[in-house]
Protein backbone atom coordinates (compact mmCIF):
# COMPACT_ATOMS: atom_id res chain seq x y z
CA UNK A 1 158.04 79.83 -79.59
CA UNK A 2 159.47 80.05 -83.05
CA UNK A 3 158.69 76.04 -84.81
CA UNK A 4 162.46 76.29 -86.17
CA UNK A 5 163.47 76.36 -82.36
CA UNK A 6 162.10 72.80 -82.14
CA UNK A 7 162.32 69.24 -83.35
CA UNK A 8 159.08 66.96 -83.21
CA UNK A 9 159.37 63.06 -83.50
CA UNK A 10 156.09 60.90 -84.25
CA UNK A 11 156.30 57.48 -83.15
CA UNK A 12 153.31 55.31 -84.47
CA UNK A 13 152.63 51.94 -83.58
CA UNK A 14 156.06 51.67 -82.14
CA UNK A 15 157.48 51.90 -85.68
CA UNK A 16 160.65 54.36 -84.65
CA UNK A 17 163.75 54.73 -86.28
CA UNK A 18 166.62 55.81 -83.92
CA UNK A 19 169.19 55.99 -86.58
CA UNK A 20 167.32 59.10 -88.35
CA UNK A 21 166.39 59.88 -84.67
CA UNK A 22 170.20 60.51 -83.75
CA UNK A 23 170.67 62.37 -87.31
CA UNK A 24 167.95 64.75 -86.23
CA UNK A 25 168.87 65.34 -83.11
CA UNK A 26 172.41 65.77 -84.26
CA UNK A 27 171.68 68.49 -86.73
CA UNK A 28 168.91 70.22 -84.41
CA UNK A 29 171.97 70.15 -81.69
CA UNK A 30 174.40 71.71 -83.56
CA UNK A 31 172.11 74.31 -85.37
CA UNK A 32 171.28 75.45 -81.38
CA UNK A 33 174.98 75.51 -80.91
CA UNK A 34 174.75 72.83 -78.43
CA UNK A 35 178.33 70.84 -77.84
CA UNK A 36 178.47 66.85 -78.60
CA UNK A 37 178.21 66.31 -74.88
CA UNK A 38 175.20 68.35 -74.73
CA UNK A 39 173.96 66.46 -78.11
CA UNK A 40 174.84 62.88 -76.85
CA UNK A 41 172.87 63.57 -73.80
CA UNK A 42 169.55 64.53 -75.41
CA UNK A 43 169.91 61.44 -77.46
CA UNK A 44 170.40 59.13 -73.99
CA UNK A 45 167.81 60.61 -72.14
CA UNK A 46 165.41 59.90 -75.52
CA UNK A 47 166.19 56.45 -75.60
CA UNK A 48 165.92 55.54 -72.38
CA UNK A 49 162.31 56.91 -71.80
CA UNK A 50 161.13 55.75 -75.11
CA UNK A 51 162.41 52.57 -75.88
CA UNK A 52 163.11 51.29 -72.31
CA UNK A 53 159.53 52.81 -70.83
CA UNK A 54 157.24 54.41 -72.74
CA UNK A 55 157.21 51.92 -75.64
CA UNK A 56 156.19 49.23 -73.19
CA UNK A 57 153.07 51.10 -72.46
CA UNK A 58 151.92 53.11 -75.38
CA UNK A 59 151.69 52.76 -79.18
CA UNK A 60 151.91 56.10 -80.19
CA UNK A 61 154.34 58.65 -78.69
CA UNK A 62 155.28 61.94 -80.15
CA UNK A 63 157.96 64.22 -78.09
CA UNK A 64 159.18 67.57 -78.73
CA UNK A 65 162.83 69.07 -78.06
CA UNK A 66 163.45 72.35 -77.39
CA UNK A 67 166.31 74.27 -76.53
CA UNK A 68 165.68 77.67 -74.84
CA UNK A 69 167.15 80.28 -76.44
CA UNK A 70 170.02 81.78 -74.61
CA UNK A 71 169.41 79.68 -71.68
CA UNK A 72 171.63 76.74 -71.93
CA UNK A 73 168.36 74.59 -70.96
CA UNK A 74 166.47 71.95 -72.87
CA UNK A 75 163.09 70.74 -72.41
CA UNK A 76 161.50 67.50 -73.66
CA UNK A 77 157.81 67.11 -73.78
CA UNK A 78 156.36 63.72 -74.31
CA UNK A 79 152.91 63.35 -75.53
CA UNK A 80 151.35 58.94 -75.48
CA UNK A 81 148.52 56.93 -75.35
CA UNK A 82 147.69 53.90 -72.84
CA UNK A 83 147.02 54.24 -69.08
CA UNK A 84 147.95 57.18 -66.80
CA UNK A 85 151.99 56.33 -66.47
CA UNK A 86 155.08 58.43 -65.20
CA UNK A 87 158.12 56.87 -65.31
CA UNK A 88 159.18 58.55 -62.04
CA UNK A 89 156.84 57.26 -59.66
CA UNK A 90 156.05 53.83 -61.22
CA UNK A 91 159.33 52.48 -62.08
CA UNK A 92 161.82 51.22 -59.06
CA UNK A 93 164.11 53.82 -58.57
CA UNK A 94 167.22 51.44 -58.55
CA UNK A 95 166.49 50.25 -62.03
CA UNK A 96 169.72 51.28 -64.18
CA UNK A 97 167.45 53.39 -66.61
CA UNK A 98 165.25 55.25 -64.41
CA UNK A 99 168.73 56.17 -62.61
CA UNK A 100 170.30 57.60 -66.28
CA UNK A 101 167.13 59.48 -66.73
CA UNK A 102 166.68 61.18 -63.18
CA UNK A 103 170.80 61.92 -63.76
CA UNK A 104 169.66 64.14 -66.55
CA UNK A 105 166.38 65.81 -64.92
CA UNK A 106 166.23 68.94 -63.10
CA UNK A 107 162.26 68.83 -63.45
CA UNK A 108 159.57 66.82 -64.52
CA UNK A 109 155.26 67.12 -64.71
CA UNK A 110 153.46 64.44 -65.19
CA UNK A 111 149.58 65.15 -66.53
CA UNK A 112 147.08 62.23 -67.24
CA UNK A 113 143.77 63.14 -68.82
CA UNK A 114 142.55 60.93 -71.93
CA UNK A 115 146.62 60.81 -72.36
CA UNK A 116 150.03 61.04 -71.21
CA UNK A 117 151.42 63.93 -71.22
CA UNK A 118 155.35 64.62 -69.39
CA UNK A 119 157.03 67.46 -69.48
CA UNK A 120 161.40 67.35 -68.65
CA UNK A 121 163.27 69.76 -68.37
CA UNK A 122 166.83 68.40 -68.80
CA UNK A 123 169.99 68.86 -66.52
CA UNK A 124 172.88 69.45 -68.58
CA UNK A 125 175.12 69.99 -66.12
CA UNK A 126 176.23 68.87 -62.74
CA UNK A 127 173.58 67.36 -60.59
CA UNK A 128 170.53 69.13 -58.98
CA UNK A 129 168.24 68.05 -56.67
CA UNK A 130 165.14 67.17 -59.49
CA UNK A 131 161.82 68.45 -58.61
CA UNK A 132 158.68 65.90 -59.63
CA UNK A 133 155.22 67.24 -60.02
CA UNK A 134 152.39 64.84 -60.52
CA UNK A 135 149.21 66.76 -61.33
């Protein structure tokens, strides 16, 4: 995987900036020839798992977007701190955000060992059954 194909965001000690965050994203987006829907969705599915979960349980959360060339799909890896947590299976599943998020899953793996790590791959378009994997 070429680094250009990618855009890494640092968060430490919950010091994040979403404004530059959307800019990012934005330009990354567009250089990947993604549309604005495409874009704007990224950008959701971002701040719901960081600020509305994994914020509440970790100081320090990087995450990594990448769009697969050619593919049309976009993956999300999230690397934090704190206890073993996935979103999926801890959260109710009729909470508002966990709903938006599993909206824009098609997969997700969840790996605990000395840290967090969740991998997403994101559903751009109309709704698939999403597949979670706790390991």
């Amino acid at each position: 995987m070429d680094i250009k194909d990618t855009l890494t965001v640092q968060i430490k000690d919950k010091d994040f900036d979403f404004t530059e965050f959307f800019d990012q994203c934005d330009r990354y987006g567009r250089s990947r020839r993604l549309g604005v829907k495409e874009i704007n969705m990224i950008q959701l599915m971002i701040e719901e798992v960081v600020v509305n979960h994994l914020l509440k349980y970790a100081n320090d959360v990087e995450f990594t977007i990448t769009c697969v060339k050619d593919s049309g799909q976009v993956e999300v890896y999230f690397t934090y701190d704190g206890r073993a947590y996935n979103l999926y299976t801890e959260e109710p599943a009729d909470s508002l955000s966990i709903v938006i998020i599993k909206c824009l899953t098609r997969k997700c793996i969840h790996e605990y060992d000395r840290g967090n790590r969740l991998y997403v791959l994101m559903q751009l378009g109309v709704g698939e059954e999403i597949e979670i994997i706790q390991k």
